[in-house]
N, C-alpha and C. Protein backbone atom coordinates (compact mmCIF):
# COMPACT_ATOMS: atom_id res chain seq x y z
N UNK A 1 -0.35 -2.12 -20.62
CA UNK A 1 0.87 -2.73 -20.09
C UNK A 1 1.37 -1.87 -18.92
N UNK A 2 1.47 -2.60 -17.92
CA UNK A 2 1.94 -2.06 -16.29
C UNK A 2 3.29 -2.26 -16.60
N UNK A 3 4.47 -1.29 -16.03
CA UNK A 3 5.70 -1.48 -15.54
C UNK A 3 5.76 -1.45 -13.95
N UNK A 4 6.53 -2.57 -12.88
CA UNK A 4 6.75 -2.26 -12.18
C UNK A 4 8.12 -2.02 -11.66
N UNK A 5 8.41 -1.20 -10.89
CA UNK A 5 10.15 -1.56 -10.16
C UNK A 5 10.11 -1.36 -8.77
N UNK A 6 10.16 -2.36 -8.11
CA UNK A 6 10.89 -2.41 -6.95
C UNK A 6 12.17 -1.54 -6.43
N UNK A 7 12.23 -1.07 -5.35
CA UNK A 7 13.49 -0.69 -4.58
C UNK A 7 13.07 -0.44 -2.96
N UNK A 8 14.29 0.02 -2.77
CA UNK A 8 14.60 -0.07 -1.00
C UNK A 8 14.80 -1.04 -0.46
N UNK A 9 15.06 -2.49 -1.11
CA UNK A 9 15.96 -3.50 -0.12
C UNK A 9 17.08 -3.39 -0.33
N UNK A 10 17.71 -4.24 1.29
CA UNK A 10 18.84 -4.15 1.60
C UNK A 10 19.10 -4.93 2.45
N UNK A 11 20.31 -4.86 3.54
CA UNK A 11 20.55 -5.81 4.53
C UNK A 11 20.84 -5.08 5.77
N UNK A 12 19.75 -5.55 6.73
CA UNK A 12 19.70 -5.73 8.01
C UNK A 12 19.83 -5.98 9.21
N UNK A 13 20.06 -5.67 10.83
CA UNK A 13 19.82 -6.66 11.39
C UNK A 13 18.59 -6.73 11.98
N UNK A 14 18.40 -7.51 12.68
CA UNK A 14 16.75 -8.14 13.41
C UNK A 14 16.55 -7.12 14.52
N UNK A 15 15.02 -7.23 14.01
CA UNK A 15 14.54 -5.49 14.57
C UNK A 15 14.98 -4.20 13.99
N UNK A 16 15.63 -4.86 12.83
CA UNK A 16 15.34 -3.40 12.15
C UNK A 16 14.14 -3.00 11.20
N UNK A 17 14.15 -2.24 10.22
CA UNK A 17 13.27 -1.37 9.63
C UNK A 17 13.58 -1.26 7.92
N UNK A 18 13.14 -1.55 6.66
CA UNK A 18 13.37 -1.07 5.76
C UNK A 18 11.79 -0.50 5.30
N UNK A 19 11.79 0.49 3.59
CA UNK A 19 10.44 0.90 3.55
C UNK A 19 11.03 0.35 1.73
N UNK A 20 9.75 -0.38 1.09
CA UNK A 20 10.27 -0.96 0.16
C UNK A 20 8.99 0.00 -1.02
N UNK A 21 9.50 0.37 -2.14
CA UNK A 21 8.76 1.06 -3.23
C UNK A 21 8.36 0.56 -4.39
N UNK A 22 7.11 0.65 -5.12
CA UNK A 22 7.19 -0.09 -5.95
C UNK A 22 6.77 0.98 -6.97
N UNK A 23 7.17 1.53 -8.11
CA UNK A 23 7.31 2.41 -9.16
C UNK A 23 6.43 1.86 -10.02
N UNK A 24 5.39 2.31 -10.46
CA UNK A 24 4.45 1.96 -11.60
C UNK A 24 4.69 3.05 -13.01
N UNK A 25 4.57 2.09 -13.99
CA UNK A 25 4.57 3.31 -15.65
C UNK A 25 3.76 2.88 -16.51
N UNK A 26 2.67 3.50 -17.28
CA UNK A 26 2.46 2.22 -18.49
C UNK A 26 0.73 2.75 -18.39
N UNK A 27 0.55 2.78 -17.05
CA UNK A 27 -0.98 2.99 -17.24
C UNK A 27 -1.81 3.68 -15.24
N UNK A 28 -2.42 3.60 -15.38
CA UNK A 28 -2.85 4.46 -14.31
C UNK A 28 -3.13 3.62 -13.18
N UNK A 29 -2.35 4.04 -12.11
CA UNK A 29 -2.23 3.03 -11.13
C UNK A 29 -3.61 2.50 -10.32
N UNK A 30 -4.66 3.51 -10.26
CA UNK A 30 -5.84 3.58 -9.70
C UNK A 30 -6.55 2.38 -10.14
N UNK A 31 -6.48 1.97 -11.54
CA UNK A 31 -7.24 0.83 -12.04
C UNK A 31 -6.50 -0.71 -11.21
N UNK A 32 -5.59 -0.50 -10.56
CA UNK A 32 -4.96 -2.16 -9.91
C UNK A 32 -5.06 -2.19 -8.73
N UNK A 33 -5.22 -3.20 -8.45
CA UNK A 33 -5.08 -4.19 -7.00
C UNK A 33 -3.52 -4.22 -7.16
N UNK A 34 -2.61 -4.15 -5.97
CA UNK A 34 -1.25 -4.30 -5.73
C UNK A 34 -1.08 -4.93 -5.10
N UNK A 35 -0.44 -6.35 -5.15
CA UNK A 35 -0.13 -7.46 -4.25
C UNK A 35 1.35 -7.14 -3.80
N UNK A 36 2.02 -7.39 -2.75
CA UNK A 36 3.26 -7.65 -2.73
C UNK A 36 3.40 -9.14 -2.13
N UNK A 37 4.60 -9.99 -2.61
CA UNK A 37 4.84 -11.28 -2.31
C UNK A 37 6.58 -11.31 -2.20
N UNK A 38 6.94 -12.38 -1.89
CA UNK A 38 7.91 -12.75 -1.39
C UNK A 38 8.83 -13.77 -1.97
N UNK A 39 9.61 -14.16 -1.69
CA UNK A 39 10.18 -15.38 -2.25
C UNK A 39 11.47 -16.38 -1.88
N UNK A 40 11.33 -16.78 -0.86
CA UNK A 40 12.71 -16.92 -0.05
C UNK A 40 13.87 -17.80 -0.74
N UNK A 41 15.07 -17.63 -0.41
CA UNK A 41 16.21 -18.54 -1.25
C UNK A 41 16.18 -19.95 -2.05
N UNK A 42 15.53 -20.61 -0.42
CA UNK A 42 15.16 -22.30 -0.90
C UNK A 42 13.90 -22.42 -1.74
N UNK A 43 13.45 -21.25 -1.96
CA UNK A 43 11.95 -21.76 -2.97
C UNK A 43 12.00 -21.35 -4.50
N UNK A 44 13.75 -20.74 -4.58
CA UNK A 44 13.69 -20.04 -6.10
C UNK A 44 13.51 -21.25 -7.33
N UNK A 45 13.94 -22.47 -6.23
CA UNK A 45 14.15 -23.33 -7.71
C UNK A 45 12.96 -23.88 -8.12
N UNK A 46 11.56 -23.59 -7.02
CA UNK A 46 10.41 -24.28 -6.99
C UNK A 46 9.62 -23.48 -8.13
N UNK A 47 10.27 -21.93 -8.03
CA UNK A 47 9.46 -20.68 -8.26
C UNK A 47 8.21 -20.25 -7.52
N UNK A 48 7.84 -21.31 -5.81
CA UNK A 48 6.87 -20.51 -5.50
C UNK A 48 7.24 -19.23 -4.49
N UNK A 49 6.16 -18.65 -4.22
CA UNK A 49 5.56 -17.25 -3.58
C UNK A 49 4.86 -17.66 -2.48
N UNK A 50 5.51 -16.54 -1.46
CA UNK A 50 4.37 -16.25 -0.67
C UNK A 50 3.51 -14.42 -0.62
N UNK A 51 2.15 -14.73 -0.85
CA UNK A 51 1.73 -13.37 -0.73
C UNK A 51 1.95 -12.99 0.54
N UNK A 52 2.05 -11.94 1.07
CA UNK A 52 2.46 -10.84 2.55
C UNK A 52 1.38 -10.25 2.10
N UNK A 53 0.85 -8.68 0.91
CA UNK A 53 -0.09 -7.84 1.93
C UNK A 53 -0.30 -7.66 0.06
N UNK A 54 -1.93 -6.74 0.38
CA UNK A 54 -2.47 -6.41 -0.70
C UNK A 54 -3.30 -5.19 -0.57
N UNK A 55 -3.19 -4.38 -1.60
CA UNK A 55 -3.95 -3.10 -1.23
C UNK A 55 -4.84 -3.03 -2.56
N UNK A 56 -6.15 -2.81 -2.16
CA UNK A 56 -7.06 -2.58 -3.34
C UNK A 56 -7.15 -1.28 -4.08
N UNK A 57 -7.40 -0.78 -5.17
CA UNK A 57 -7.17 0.24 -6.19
C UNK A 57 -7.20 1.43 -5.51
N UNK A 58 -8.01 2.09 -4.57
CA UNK A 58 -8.32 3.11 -3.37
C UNK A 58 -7.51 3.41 -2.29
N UNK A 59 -6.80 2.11 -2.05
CA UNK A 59 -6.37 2.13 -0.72
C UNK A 59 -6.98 1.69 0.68
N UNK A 60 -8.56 1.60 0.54
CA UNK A 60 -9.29 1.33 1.38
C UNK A 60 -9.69 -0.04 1.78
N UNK A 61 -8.84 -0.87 1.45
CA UNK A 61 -8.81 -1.97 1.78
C UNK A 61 -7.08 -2.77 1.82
N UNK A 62 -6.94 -3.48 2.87
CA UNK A 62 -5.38 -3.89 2.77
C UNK A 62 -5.43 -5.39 3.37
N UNK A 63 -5.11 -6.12 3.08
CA UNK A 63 -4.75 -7.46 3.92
C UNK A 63 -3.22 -8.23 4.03
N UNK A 64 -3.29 -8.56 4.93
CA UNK A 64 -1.43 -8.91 5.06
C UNK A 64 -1.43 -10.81 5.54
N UNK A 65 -0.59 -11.46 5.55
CA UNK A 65 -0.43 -12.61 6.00
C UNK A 65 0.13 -12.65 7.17
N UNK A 66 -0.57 -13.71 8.15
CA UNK A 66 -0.15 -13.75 9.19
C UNK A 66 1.29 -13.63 9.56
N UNK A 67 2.14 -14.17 8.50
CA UNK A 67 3.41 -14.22 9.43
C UNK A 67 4.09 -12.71 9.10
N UNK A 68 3.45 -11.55 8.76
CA UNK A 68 3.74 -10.70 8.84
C UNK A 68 2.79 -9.09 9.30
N UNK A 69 2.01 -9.62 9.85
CA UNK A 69 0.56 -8.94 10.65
C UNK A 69 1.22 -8.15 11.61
N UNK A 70 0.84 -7.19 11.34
CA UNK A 70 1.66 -5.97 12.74
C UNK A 70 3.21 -5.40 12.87
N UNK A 71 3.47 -6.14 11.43
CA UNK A 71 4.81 -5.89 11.27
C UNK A 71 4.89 -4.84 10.46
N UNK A 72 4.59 -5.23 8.89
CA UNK A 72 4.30 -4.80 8.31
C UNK A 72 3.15 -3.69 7.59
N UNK A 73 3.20 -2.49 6.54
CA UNK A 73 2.12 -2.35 6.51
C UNK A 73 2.41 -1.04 4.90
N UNK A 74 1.49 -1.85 4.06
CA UNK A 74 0.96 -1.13 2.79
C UNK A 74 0.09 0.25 2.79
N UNK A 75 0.77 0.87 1.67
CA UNK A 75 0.18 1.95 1.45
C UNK A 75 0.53 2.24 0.09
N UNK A 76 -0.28 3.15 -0.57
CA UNK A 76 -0.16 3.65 -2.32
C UNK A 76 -0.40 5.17 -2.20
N UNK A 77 0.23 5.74 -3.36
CA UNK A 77 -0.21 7.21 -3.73
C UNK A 77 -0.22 7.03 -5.19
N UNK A 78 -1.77 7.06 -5.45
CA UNK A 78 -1.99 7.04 -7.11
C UNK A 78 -1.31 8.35 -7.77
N UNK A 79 -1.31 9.38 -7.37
CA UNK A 79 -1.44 10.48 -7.58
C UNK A 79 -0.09 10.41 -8.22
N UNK A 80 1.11 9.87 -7.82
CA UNK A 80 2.90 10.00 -7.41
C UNK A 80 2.74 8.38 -8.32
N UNK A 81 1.96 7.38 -8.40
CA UNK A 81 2.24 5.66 -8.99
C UNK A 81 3.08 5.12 -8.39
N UNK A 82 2.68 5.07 -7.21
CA UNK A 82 3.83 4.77 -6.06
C UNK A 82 3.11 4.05 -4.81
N UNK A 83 3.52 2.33 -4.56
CA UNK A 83 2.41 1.64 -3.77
C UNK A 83 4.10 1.49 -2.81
N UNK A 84 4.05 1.51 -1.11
CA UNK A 84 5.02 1.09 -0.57
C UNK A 84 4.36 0.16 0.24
N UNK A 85 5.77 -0.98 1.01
CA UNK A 85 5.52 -1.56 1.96
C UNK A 85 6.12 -1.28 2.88
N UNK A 86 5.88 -0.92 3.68
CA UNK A 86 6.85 -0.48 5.14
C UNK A 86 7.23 -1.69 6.35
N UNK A 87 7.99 -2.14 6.45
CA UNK A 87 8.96 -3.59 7.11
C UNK A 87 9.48 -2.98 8.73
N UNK A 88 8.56 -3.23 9.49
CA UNK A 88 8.84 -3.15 10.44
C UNK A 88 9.44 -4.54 11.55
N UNK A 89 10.29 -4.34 12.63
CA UNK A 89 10.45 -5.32 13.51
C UNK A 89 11.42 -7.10 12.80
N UNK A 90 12.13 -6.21 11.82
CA UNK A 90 12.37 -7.61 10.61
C UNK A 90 13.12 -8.52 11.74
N UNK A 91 12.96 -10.17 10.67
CA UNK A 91 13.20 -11.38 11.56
C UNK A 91 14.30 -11.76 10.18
N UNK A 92 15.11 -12.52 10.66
CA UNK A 92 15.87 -13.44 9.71
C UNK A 92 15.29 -14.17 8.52
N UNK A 93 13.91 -14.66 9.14
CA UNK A 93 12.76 -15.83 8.24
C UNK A 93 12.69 -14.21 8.00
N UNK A 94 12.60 -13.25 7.59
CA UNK A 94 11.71 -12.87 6.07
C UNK A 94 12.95 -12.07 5.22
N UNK A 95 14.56 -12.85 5.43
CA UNK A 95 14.65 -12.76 4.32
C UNK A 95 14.42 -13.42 2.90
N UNK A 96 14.35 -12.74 1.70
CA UNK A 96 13.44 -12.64 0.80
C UNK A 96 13.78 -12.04 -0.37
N UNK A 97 13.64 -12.50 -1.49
CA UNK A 97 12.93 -11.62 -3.08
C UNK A 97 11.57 -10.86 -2.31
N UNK A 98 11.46 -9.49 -2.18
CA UNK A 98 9.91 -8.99 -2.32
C UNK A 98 9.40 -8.38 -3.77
N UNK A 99 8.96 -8.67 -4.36
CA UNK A 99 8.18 -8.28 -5.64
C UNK A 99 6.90 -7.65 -5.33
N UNK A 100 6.19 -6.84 -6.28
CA UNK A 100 4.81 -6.02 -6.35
C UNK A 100 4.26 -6.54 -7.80
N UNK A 101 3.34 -6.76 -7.48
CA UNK A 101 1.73 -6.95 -9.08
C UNK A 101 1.20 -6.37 -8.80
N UNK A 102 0.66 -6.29 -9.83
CA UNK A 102 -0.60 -5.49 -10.27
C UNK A 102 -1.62 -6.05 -11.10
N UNK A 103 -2.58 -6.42 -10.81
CA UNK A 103 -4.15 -7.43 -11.39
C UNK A 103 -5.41 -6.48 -11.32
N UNK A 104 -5.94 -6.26 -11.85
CA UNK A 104 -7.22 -6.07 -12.06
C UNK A 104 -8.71 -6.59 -12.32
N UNK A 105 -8.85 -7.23 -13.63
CA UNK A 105 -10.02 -8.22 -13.87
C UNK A 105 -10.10 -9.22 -12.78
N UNK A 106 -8.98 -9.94 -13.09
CA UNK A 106 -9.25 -10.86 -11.90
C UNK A 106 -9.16 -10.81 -10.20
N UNK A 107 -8.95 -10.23 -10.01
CA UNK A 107 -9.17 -9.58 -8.68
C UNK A 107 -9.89 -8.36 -8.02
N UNK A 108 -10.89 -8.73 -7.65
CA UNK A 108 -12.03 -8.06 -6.81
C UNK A 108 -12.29 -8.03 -5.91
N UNK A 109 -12.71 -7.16 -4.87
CA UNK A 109 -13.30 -7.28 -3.18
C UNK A 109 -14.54 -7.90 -3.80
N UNK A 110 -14.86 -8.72 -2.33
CA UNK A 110 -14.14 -9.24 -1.37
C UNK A 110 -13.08 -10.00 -1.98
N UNK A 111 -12.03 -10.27 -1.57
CA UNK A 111 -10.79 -11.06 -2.35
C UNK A 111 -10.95 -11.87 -1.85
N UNK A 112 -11.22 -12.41 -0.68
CA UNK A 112 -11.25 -13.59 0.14
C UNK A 112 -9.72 -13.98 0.28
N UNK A 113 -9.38 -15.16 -0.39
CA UNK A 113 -7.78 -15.42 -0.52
C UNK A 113 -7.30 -15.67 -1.70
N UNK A 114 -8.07 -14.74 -2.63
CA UNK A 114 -7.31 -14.22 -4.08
C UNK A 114 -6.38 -13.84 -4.09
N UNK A 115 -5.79 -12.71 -3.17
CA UNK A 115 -5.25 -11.93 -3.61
C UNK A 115 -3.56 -12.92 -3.31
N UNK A 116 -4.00 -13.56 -2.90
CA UNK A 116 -2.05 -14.15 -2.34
C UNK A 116 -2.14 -15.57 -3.42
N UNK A 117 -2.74 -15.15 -4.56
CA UNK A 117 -2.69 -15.88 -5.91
C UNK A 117 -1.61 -15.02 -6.87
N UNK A 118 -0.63 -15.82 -7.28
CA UNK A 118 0.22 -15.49 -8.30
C UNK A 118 -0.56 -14.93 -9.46
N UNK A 119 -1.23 -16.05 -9.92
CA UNK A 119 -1.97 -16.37 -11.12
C UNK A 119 -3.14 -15.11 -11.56
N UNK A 120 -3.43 -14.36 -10.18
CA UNK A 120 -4.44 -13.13 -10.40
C UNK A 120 -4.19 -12.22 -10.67
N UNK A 121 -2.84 -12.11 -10.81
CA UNK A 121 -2.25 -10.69 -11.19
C UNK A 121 -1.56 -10.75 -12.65
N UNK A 122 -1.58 -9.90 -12.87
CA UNK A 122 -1.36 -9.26 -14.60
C UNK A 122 -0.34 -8.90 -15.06
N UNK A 123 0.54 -8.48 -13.87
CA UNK A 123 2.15 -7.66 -14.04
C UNK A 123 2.63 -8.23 -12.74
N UNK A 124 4.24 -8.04 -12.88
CA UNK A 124 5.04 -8.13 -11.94
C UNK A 124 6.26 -7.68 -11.89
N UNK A 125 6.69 -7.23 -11.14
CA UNK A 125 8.47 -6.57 -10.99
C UNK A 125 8.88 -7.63 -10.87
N UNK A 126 10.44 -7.04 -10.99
CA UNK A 126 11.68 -8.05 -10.93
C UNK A 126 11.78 -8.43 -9.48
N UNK A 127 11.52 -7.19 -8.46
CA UNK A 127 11.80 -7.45 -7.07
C UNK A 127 13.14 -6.89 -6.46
N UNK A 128 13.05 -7.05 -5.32
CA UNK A 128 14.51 -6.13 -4.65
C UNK A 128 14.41 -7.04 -3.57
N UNK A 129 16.12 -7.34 -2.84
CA UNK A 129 16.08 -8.26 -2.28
C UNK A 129 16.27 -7.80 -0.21
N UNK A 130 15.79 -8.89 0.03
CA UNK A 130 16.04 -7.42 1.97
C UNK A 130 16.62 -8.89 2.42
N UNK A 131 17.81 -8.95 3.37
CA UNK A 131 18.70 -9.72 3.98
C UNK A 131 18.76 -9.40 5.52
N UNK A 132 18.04 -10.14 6.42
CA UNK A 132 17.91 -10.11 7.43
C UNK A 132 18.85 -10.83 8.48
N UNK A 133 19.95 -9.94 9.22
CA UNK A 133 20.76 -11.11 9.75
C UNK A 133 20.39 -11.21 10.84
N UNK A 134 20.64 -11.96 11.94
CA UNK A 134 20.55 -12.07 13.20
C UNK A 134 21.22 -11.38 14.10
């Protein structure tokens, strides 16, 4: 059993900067794939997600979604159980719920477009919320 917790959102304005953390407990972070996803206001009642970026168990692999490519950018320290996302250049559209998972079995390189699957991951935080104004 993975614990995750989210922190470091907050509210913004456009072009700014937050760095968001995701706290792992429970078991050894090295064994997961870490997705982070999203969740904007109008989609809470749908419950869907959008995946943004994913880092494989090493670190040596990361993929992000276009509408946040060059903006953004993942990193982990197994060592500390500590995966961040760093939010660069923020826009209004990404405010957001950001949440972190953690999957294993079902998610493997090549991921192709696994990894921005809800359904592949095993755990999930509550999420922390980032408010982007104009």
């Amino acid at each position: 059993q993975v614990q995750l917790v989210e922190s470091g959102g907050g509210q913004v304005q456009a072009g700014g900067s937050l760095r968001l953390s995701c706290a792992t407990s429970g078991d050894t972070l090295d064994k997961y794939t870490i997705g982070w996803f999203r969740q904007v206001p109008e989609k809470e009642s749908s419950g869907e997600y959008e995946g943004i970026s994913v880092i494989s168990p090493n670190g040596g692999t990361t993929h992000y979604a276009d509408s946040v490519k060059g903006r953004f950018t993942v990193s982990r320290d197994n060592a500390k159980n500590i995966v961040f996302l760093q939010l660069n250049n923020l826009k209004p559209e990404d405010t957001a719920r950001y949440s972190c998972a953690a999957g294993a079995a079902r998610l493997r390189e090549p991921y192709g477009s696994s990894w921005s699957r809800t359904h592949r991951y095993d755990y999930f935080g509550h999420g922390t919320h980032v408010t982007v104004s104009s």
